[in-house]
Each structure stands twice: as structure tokens, then as C-alpha cells.
PDB file of N, CA and C in Angstrom:
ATOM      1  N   UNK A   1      59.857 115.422 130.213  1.00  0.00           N
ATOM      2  CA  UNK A   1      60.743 114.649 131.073  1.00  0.00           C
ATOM      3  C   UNK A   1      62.128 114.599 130.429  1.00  0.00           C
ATOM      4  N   UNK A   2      63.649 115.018 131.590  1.00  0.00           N
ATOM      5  CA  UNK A   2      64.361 115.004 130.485  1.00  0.00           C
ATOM      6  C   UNK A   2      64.997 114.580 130.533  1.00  0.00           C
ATOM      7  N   UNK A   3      65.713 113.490 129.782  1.00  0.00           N
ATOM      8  CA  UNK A   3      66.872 112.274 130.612  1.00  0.00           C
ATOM      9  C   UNK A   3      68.415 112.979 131.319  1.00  0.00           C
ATOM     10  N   UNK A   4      68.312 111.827 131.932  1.00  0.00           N
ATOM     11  CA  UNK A   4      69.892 111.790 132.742  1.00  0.00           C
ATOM     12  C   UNK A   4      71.123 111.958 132.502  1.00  0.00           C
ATOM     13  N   UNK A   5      72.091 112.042 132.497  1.00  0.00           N
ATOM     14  CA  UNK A   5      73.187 111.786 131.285  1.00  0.00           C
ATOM     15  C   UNK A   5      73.987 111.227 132.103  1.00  0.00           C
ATOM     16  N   UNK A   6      74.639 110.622 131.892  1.00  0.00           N
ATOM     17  CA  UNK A   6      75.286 109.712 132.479  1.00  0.00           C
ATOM     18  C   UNK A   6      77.072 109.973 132.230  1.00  0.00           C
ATOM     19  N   UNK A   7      77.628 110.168 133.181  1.00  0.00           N
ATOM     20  CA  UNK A   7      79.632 110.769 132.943  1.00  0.00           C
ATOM     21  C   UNK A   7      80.375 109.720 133.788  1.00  0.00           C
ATOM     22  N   UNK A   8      80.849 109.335 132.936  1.00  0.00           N
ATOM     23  CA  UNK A   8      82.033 108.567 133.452  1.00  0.00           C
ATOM     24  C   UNK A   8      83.307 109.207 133.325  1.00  0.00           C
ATOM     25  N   UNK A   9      83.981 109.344 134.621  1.00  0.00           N
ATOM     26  CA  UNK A   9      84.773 109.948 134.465  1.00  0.00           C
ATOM     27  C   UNK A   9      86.700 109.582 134.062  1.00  0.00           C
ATOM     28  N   UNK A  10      87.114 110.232 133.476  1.00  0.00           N
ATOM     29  CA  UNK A  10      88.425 109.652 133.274  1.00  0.00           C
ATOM     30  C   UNK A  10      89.709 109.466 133.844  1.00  0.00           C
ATOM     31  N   UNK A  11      90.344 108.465 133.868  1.00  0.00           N
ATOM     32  CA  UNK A  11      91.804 108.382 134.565  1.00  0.00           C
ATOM     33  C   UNK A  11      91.373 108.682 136.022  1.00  0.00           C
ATOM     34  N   UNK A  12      91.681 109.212 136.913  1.00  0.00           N
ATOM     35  CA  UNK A  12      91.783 109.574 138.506  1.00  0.00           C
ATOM     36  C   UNK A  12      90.519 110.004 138.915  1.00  0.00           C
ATOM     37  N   UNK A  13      89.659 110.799 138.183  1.00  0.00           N
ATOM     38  CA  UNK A  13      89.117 112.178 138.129  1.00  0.00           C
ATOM     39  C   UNK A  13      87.491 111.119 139.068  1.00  0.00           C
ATOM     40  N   UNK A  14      86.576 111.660 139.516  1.00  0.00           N
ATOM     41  CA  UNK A  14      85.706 111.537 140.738  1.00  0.00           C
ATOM     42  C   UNK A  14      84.351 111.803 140.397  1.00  0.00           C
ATOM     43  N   UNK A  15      83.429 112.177 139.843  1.00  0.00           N
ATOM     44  CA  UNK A  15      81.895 113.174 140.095  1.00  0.00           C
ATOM     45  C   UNK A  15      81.180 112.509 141.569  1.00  0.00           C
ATOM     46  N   UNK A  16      81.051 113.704 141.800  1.00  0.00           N
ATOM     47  CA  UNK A  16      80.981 113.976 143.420  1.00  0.00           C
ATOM     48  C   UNK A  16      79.296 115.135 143.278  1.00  0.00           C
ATOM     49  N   UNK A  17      78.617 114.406 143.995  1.00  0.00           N
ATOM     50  CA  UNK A  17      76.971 114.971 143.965  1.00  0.00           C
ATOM     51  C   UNK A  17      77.033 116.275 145.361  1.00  0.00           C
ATOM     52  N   UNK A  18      77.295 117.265 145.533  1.00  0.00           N
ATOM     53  CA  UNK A  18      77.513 118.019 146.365  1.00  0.00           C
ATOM     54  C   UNK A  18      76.142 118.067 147.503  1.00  0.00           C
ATOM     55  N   UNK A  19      76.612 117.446 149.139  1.00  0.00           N
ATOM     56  CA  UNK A  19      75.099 117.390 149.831  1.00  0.00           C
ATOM     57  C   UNK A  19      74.929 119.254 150.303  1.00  0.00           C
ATOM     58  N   UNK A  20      74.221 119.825 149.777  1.00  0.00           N
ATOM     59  CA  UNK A  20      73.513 120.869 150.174  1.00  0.00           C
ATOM     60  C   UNK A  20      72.408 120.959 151.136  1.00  0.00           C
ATOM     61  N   UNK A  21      72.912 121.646 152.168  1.00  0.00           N
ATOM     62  CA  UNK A  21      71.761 121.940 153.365  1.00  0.00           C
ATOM     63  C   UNK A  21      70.709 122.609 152.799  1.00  0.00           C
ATOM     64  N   UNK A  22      69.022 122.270 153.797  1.00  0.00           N
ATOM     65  CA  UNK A  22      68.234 122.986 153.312  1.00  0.00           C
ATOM     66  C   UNK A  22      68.306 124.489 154.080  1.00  0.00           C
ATOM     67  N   UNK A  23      68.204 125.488 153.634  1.00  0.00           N
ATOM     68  CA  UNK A  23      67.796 126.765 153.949  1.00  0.00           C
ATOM     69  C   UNK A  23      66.915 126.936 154.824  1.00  0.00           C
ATOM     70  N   UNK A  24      65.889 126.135 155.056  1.00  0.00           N
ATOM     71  CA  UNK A  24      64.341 126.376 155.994  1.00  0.00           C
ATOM     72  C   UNK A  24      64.527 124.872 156.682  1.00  0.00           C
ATOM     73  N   UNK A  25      64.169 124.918 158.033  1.00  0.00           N
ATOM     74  CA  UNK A  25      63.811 123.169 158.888  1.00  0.00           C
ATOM     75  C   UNK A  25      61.909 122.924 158.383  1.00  0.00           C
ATOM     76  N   UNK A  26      61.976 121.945 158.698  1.00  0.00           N
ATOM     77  CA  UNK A  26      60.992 121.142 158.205  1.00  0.00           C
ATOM     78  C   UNK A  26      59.752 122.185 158.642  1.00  0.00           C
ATOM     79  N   UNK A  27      59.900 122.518 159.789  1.00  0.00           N
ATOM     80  CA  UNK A  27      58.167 123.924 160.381  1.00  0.00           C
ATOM     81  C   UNK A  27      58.554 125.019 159.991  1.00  0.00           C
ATOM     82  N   UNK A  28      59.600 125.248 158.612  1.00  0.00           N
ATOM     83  CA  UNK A  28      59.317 126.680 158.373  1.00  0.00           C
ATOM     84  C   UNK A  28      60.815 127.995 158.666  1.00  0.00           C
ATOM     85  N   UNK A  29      61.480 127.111 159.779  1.00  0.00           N
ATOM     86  CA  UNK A  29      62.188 128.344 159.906  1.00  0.00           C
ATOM     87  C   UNK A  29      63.505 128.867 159.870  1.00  0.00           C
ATOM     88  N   UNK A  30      63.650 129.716 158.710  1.00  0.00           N
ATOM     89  CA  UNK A  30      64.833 129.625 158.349  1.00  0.00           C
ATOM     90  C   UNK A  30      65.806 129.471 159.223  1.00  0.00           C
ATOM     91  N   UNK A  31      67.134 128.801 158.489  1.00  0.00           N
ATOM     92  CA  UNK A  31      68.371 128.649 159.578  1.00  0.00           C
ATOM     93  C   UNK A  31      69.705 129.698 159.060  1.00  0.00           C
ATOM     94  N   UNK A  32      69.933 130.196 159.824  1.00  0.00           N
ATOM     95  CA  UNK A  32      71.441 131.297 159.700  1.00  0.00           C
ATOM     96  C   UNK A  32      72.379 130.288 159.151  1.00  0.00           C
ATOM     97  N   UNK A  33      73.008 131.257 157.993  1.00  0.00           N
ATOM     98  CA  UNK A  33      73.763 130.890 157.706  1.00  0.00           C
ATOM     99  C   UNK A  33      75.405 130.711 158.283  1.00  0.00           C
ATOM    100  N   UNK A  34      75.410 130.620 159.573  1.00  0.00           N
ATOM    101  CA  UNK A  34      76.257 130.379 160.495  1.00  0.00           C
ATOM    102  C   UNK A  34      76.629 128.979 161.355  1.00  0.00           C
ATOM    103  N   UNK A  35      75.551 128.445 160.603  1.00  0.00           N
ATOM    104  CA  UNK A  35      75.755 127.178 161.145  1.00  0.00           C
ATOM    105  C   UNK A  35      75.726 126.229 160.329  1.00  0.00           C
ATOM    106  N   UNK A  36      76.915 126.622 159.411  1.00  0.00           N
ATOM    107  CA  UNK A  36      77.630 125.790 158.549  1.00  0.00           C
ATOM    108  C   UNK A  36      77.732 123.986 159.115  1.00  0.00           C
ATOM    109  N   UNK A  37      77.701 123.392 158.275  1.00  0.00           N
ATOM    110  CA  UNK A  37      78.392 122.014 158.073  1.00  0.00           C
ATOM    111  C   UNK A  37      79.325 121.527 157.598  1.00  0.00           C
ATOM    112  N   UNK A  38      79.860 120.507 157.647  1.00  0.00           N
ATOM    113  CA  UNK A  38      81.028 119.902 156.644  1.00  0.00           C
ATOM    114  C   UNK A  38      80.782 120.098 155.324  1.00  0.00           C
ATOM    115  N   UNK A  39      81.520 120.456 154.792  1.00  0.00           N
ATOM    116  CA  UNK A  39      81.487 120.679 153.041  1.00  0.00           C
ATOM    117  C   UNK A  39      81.851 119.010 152.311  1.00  0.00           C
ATOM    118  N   UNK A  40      81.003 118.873 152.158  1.00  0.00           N
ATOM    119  CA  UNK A  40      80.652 117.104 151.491  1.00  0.00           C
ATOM    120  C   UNK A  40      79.900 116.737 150.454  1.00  0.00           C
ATOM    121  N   UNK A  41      80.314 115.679 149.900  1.00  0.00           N
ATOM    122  CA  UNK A  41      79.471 115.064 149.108  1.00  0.00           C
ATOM    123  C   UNK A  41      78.957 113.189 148.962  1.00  0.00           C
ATOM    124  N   UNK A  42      78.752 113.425 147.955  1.00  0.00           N
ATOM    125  CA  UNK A  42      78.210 111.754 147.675  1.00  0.00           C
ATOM    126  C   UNK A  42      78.965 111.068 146.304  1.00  0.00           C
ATOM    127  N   UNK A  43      79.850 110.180 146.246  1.00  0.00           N
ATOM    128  CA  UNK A  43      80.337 109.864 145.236  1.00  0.00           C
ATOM    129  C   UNK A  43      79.770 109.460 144.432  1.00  0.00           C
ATOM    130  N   UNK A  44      79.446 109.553 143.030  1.00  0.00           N
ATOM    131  CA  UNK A  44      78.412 109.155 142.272  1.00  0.00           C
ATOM    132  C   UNK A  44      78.800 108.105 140.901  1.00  0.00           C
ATOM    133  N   UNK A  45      80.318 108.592 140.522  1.00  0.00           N
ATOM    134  CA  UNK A  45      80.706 107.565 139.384  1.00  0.00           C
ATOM    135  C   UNK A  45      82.300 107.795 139.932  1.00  0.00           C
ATOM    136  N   UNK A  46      82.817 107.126 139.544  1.00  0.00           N
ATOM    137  CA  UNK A  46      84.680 107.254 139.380  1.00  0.00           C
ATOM    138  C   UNK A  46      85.483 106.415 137.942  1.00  0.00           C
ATOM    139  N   UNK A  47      86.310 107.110 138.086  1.00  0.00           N
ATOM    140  CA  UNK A  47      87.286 106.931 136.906  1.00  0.00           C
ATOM    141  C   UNK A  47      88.030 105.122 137.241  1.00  0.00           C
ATOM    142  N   UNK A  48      88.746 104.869 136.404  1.00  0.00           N
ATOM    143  CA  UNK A  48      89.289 103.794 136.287  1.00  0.00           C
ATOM    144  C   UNK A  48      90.424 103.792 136.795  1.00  0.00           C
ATOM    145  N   UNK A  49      90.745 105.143 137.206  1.00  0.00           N
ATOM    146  CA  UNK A  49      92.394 105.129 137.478  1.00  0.00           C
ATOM    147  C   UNK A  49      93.297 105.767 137.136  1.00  0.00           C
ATOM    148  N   UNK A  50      94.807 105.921 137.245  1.00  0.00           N
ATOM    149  CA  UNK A  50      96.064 106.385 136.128  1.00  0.00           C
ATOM    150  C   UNK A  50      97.170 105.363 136.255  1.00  0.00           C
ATOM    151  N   UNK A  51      97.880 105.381 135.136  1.00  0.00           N
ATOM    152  CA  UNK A  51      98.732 104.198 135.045  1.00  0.00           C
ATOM    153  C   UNK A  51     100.344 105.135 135.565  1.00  0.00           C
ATOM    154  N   UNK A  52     101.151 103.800 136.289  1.00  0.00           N
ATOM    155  CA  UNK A  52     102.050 104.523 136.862  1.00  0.00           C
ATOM    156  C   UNK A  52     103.316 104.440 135.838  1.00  0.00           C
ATOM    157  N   UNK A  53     104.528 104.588 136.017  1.00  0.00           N
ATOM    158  CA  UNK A  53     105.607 104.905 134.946  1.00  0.00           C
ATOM    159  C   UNK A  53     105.999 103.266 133.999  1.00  0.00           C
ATOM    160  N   UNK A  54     105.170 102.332 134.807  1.00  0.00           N
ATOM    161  CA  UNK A  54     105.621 101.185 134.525  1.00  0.00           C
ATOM    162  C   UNK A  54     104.292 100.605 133.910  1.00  0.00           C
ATOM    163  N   UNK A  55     103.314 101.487 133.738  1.00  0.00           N
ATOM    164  CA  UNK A  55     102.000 101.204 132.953  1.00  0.00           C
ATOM    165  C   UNK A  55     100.966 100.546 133.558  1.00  0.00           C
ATOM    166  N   UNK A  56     101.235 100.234 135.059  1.00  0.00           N
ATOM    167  CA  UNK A  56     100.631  99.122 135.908  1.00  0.00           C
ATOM    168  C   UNK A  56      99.228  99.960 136.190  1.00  0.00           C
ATOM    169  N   UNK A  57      98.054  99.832 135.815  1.00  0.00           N
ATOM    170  CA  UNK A  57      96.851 100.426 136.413  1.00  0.00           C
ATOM    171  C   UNK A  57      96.707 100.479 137.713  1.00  0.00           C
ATOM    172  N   UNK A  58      96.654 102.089 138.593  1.00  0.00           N
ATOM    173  CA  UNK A  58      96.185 102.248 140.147  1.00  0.00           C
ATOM    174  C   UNK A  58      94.892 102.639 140.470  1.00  0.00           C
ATOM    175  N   UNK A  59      94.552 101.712 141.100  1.00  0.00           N
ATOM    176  CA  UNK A  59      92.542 102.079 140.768  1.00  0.00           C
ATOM    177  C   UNK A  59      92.539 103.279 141.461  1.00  0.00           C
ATOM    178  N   UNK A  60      91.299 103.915 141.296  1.00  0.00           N
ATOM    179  CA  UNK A  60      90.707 104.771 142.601  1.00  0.00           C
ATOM    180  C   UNK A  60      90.702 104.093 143.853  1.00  0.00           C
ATOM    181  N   UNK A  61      90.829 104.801 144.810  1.00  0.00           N
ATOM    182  CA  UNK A  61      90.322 103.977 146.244  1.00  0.00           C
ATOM    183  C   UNK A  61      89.269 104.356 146.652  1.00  0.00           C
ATOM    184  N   UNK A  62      88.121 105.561 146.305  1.00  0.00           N
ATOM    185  CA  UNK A  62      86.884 105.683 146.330  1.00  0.00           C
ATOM    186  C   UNK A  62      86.170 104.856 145.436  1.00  0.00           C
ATOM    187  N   UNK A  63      84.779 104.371 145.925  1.00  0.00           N
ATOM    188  CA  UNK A  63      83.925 103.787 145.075  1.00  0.00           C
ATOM    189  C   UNK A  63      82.616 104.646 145.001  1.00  0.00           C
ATOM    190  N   UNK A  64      82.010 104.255 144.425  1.00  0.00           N
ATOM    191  CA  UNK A  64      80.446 104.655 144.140  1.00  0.00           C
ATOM    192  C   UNK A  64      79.799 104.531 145.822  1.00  0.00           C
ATOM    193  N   UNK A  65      79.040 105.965 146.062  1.00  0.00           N
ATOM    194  CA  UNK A  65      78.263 105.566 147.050  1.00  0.00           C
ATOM    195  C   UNK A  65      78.983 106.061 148.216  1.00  0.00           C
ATOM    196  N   UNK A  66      80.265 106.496 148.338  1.00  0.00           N
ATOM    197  CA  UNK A  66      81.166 106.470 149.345  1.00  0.00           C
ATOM    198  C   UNK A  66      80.785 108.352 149.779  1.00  0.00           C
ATOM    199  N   UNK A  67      81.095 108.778 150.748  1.00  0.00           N
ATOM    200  CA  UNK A  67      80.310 109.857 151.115  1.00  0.00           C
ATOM    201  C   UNK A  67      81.273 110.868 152.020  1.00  0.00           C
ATOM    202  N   UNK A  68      82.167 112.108 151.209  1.00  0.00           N
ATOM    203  CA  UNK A  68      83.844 112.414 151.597  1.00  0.00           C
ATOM    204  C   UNK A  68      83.460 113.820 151.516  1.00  0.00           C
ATOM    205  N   UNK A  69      84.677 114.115 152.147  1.00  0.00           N
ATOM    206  CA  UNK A  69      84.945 115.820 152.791  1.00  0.00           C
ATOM    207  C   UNK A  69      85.712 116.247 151.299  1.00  0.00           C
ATOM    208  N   UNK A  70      84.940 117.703 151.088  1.00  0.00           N
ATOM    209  CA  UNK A  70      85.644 118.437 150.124  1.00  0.00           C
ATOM    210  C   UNK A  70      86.606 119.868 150.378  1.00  0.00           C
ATOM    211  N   UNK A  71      87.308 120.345 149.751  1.00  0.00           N
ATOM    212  CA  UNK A  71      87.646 121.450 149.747  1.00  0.00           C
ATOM    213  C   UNK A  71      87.057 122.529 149.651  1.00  0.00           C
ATOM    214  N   UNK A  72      87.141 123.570 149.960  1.00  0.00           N
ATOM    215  CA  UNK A  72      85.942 124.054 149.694  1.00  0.00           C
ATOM    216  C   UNK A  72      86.201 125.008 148.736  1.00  0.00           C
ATOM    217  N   UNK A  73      87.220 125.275 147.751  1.00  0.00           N
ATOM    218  CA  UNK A  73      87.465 125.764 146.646  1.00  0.00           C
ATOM    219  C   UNK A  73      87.983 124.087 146.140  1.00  0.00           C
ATOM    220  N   UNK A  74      87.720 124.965 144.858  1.00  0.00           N
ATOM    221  CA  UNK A  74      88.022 123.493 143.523  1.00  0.00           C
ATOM    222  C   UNK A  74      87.198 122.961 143.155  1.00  0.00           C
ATOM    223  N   UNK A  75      87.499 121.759 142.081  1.00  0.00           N
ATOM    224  CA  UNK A  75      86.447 121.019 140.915  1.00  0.00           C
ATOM    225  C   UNK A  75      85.984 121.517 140.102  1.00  0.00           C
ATOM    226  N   UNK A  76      85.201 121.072 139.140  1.00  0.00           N
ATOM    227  CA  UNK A  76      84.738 121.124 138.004  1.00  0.00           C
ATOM    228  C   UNK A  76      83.715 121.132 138.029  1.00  0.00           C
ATOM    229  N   UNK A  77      82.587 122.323 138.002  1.00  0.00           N
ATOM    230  CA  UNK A  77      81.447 122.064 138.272  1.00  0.00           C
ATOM    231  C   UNK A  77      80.346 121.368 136.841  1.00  0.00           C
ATOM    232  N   UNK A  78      79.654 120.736 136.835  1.00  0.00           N
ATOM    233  CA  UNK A  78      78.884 119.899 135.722  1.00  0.00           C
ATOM    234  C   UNK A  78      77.350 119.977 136.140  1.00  0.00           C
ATOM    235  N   UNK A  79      76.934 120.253 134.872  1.00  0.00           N
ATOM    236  CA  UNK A  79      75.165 120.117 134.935  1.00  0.00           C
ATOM    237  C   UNK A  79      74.507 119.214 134.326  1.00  0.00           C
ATOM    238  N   UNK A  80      74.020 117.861 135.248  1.00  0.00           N
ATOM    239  CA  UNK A  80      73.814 116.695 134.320  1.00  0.00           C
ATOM    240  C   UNK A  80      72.429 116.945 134.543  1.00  0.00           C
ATOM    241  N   UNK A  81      71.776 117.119 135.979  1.00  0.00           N
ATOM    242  CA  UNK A  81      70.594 117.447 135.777  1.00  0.00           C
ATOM    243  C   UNK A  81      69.878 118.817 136.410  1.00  0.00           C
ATOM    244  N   UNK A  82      68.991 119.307 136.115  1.00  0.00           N
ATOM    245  CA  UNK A  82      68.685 120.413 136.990  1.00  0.00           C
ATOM    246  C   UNK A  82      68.138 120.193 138.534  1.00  0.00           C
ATOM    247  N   UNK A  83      68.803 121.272 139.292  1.00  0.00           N
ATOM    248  CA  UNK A  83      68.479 121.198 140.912  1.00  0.00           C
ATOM    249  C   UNK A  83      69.425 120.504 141.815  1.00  0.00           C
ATOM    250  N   UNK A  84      70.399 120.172 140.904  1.00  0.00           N
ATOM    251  CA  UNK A  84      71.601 118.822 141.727  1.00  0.00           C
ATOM    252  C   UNK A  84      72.524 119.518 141.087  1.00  0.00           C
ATOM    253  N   UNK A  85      73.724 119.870 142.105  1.00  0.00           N
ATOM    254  CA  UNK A  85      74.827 120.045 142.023  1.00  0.00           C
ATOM    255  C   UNK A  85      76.364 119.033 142.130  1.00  0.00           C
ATOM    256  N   UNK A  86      76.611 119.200 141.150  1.00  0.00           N
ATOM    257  CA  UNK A  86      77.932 117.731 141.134  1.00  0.00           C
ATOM    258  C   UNK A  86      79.324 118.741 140.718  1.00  0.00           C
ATOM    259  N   UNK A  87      80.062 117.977 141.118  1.00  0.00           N
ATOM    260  CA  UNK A  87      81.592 118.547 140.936  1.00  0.00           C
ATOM    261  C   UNK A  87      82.137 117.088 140.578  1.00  0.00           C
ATOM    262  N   UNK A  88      83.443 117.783 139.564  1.00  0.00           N
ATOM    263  CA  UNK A  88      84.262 116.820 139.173  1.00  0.00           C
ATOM    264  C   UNK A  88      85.954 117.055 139.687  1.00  0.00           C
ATOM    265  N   UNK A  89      86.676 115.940 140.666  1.00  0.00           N
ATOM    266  CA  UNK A  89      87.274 116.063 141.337  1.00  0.00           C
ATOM    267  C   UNK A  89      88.503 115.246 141.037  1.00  0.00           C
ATOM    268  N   UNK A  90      90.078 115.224 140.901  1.00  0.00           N
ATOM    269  CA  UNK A  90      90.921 114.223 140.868  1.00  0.00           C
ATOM    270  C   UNK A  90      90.720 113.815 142.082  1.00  0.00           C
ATOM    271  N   UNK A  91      91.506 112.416 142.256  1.00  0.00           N
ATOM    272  CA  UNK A  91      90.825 111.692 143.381  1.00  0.00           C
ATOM    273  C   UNK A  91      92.163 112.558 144.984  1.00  0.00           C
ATOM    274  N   UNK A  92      93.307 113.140 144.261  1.00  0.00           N
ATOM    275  CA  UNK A  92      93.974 113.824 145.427  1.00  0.00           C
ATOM    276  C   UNK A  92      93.660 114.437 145.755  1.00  0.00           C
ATOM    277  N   UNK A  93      92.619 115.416 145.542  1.00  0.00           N
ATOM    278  CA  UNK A  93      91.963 116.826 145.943  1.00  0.00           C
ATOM    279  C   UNK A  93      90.838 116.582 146.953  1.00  0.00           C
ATOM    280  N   UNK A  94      90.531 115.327 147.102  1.00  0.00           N
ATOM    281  CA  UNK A  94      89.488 114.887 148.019  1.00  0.00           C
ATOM    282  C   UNK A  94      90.297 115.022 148.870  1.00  0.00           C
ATOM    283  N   UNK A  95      89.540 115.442 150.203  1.00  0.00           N
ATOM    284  CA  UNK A  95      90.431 115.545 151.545  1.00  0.00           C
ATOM    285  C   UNK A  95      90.434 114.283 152.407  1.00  0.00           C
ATOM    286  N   UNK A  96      89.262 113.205 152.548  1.00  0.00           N
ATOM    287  CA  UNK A  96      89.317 112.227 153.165  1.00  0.00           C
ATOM    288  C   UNK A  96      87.206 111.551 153.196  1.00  0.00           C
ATOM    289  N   UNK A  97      87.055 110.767 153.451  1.00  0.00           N
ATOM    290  CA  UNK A  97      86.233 109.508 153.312  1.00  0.00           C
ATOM    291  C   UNK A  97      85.029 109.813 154.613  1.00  0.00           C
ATOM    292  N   UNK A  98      84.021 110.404 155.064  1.00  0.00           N
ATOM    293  CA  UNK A  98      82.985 110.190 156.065  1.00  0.00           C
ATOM    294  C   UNK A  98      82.380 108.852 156.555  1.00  0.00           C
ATOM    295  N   UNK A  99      83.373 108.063 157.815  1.00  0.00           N
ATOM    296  CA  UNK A  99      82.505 107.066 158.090  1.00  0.00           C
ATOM    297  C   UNK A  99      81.315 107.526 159.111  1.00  0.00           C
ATOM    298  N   UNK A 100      80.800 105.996 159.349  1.00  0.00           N
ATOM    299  CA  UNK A 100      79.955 106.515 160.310  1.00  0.00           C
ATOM    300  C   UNK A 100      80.008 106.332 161.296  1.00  0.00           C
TER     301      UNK A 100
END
């Protein structure tokens, strides 16, 4: 069993759990890869922020849990655990927030 690791990320910066479609529907049959989805994820930790010229701390405006459209080039890809894909993102490179 092999533990978790846990990243907190720094200044601006995001880890973002990438949602990956399954390949096969539930009876078996594969789906073409043509019927793409939104390129998204799941916010999983965030940074504290960056300080502006006057030193004043600007938080993130994403939180934990929050569930946003990505680019579909960019980030930092990270392997905390196997089978899960996460990217590490400044918080400008996010394109915008999935409500429901």
C-alpha cells in the first residue's frame, strides 16, 4: 500500500486532478474518440496566493473542490499517485470555473 503525498502548492500556482473520460460505457462499448468533452478538472489543493507591489497578500479565487475548464496545452504534469492524473496550474492559465 503506498501512501499519498500530499503538494501544496506555491504562491498562485493550482493542482488540478484532470477528469478523464472512460474509453468503454458501462455494457462494454467502446466510444470514438470524437466525442470529445470539455477539457476539465477538479481542484484539489491551491496556493496561498502572490503578494502585490505593496506586499498586500491576493488570495486565489479558486478553492478546493471547485471543478474548471482547462487549456488544453499547459501545466505541470505531477505523479502523486498512480492511475490519477493531476496538473499544476498558475491560477491565470485556468480558463474559467464549471457551475452547475
Amino acid at each position: 500500500m503506498a501512501a499519498i503525498k500530499r503538494l501544496l502548492p506555491s504562491f498562485n500556482r493550482v493542482l488540478v486532478e484532470k477528469i478523464v473520460l472512460p474509453k468503454k460505457s458501462a455494457g462494454g462499448i467502446l466510444l470514438p474518440e470524437t466525442s470529445k468533452q470539455l477539457n476539465s478538472g477538479k481542484v484539489i489543493a491551491v496556493g496561498p496566493g502572490e503578494r502585490d507591489r505593496d506586499g498586500k497578500l491576493i488570495p486565489v479565487a479558486l478553492k478546493e473542490g471547485d471543478h474548471v475548464l482547462l487549456p488544453e496545452y499547459g501545466g505541470l504534469e505531477v505523479k502523486l499517485a498512480p492511475e490519477k492524473e493531476y496538473l499544476l496550474f498558475r491560477e491565470n492559465d485556468i480558463l474559467g470555473t464549471l457551475c452547475d
